[in-house]
N, C-alpha and C. Protein backbone atom coordinates (compact mmCIF):
# COMPACT_ATOMS: atom_id res chain seq x y z
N UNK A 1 81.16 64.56 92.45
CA UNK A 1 82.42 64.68 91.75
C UNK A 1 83.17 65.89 92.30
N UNK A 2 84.59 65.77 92.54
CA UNK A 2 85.66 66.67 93.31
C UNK A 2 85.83 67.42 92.47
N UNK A 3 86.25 68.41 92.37
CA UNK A 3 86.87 69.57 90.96
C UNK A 3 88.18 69.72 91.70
N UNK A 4 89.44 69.29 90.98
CA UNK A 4 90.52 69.54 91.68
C UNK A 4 91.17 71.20 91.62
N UNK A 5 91.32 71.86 92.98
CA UNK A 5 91.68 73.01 93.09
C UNK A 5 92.83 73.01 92.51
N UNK A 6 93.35 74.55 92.08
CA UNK A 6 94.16 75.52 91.24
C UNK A 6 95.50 74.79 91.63
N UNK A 7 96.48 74.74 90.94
CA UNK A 7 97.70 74.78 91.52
C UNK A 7 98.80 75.98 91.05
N UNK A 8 99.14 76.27 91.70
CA UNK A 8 100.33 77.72 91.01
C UNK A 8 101.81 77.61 91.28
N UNK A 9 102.54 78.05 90.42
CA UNK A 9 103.73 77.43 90.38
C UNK A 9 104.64 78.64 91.33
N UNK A 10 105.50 77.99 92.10
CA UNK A 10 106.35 79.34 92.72
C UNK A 10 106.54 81.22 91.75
N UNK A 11 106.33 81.08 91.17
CA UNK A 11 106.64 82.34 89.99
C UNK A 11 104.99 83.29 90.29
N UNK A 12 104.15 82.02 89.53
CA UNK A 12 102.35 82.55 90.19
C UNK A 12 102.65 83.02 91.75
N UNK A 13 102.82 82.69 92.82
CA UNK A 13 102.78 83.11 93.99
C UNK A 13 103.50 84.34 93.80
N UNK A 14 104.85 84.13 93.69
CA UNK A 14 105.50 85.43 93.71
C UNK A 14 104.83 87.02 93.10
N UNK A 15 104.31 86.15 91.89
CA UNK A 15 103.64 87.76 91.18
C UNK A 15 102.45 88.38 92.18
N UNK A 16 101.56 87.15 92.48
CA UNK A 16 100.52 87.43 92.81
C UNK A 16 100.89 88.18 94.00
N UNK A 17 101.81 87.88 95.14
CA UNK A 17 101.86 88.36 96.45
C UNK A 17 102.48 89.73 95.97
N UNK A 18 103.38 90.09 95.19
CA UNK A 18 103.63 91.23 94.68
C UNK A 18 102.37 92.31 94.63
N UNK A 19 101.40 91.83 93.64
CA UNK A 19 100.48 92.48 93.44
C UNK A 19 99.34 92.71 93.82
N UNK A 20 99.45 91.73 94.67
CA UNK A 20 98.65 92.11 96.70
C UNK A 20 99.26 93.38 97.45
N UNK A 21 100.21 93.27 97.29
CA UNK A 21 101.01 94.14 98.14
C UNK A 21 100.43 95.47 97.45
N UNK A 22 100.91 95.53 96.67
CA UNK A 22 100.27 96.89 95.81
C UNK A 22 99.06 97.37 95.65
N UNK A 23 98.13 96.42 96.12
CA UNK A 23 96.61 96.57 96.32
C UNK A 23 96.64 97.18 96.99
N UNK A 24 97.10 96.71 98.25
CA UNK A 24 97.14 97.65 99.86
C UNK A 24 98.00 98.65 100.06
N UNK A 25 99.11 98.67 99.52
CA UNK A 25 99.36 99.69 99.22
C UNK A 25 98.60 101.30 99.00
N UNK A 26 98.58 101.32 97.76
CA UNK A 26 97.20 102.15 96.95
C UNK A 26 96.22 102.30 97.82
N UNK A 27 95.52 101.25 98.55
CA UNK A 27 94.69 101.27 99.21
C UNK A 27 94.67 102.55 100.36
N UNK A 28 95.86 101.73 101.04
CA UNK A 28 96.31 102.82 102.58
C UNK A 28 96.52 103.81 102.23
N UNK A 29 97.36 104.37 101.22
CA UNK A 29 97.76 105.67 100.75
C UNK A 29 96.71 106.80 100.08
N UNK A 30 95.18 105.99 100.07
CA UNK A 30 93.99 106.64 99.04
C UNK A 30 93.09 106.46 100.02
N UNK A 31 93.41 106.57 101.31
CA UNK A 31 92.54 106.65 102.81
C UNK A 31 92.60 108.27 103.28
N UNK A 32 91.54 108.28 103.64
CA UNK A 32 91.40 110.05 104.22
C UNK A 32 92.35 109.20 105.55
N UNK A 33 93.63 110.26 105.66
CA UNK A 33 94.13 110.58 106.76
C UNK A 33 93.01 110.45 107.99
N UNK A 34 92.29 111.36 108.09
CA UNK A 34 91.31 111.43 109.17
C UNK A 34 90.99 110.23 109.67
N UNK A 35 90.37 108.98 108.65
CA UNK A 35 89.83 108.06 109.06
C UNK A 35 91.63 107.22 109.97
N UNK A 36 92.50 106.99 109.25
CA UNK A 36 93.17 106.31 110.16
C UNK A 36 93.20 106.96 111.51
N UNK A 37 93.72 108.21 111.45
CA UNK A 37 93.91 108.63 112.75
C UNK A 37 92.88 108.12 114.21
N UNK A 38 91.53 108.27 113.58
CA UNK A 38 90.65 108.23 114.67
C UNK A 38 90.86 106.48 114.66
N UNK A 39 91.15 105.26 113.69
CA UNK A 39 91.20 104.56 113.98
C UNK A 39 92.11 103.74 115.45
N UNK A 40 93.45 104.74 115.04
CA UNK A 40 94.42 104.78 115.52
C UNK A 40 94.15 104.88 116.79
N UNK A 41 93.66 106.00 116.96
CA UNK A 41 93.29 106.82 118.83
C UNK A 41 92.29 105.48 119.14
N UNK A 42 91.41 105.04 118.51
CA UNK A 42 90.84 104.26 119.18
C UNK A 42 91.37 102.41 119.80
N UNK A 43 92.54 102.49 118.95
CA UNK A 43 92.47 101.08 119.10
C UNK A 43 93.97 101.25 120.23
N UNK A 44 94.92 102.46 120.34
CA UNK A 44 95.86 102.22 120.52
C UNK A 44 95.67 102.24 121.79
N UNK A 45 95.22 102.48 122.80
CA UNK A 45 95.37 101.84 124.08
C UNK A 45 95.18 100.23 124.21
N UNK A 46 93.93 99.54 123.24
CA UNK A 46 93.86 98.00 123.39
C UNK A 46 94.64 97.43 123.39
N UNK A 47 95.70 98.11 122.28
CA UNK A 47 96.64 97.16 121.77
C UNK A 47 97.67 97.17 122.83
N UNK A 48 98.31 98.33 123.27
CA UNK A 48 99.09 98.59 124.20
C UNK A 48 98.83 98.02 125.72
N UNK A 49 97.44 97.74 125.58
CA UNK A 49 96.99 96.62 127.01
C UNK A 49 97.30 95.47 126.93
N UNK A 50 97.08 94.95 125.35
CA UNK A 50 97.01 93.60 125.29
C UNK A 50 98.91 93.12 124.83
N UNK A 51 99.56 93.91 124.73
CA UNK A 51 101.37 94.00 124.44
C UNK A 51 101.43 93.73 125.95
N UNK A 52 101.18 94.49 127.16
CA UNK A 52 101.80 94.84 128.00
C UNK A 52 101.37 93.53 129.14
N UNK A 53 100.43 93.20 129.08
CA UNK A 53 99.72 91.94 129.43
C UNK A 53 100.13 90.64 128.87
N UNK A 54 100.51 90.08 127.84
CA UNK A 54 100.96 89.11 127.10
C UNK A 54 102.70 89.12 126.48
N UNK A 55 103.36 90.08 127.73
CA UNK A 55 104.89 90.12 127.36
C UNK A 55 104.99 90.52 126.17
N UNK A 56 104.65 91.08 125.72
CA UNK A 56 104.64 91.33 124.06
C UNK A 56 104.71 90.23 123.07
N UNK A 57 102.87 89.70 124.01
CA UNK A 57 102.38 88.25 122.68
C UNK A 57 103.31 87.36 122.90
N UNK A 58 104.71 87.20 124.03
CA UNK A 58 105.06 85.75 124.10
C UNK A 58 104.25 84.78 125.26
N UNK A 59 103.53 85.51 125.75
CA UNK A 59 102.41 84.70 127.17
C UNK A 59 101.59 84.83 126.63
N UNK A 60 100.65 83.81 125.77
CA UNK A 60 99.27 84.45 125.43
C UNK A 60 98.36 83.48 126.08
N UNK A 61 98.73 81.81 126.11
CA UNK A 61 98.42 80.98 126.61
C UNK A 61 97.54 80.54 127.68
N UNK A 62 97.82 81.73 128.79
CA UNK A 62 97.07 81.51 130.07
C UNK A 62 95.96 82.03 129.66
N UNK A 63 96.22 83.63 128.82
CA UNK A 63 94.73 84.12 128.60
C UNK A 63 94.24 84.27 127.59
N UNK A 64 94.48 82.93 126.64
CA UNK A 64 94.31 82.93 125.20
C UNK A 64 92.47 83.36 125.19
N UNK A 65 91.81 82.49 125.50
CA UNK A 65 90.08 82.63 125.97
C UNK A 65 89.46 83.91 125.87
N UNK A 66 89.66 84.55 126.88
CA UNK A 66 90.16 85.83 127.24
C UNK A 66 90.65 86.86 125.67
N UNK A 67 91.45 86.50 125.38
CA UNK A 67 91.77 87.66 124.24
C UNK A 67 90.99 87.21 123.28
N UNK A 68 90.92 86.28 122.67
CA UNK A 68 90.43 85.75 121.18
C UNK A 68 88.77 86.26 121.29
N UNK A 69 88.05 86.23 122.68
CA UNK A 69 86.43 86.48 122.82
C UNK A 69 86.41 88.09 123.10
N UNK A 70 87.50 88.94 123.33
CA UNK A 70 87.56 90.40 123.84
C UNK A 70 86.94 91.21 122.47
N UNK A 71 86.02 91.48 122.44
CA UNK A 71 85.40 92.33 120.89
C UNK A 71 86.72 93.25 120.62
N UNK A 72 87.65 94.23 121.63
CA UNK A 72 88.66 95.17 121.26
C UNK A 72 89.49 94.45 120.42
């Protein structure tokens, strides 16, 4: 027997994504500084490889393989 999933009415979405937002919010803002930073230093050359390589993500195609298996 199926259990038919939730349905939510445009209004439910709206609140809810509201109050997602505010999760993360709170969240990011109740982060030791420290930890982003070093996150930051670490990832921002990947990212800046993988922008500069993929036109900025409009070529991703040739080396989709390639990025999606890259652990960075």
């Amino acid at each position: 027997m199926l259990i038919a999933g939730p349905v939510w009415s445009a209004e439910e979405l709206r609140q809810e994504s509201l109050r997602a937002i505010e999760v993360f919010r709170r969240r990011r803002i109740e982060e030791p500084l420290e930890e982003y930073l070093e996150a930051f230093d670490l990832y921002q050359g990947h990212i800046e490889e993988l922008l500069e390589s993929t036109a900025d993500l409009s070529d991703m195609d040739s080396r989709l393989v390639e990025l999606v298996t890259d652990p960075t």
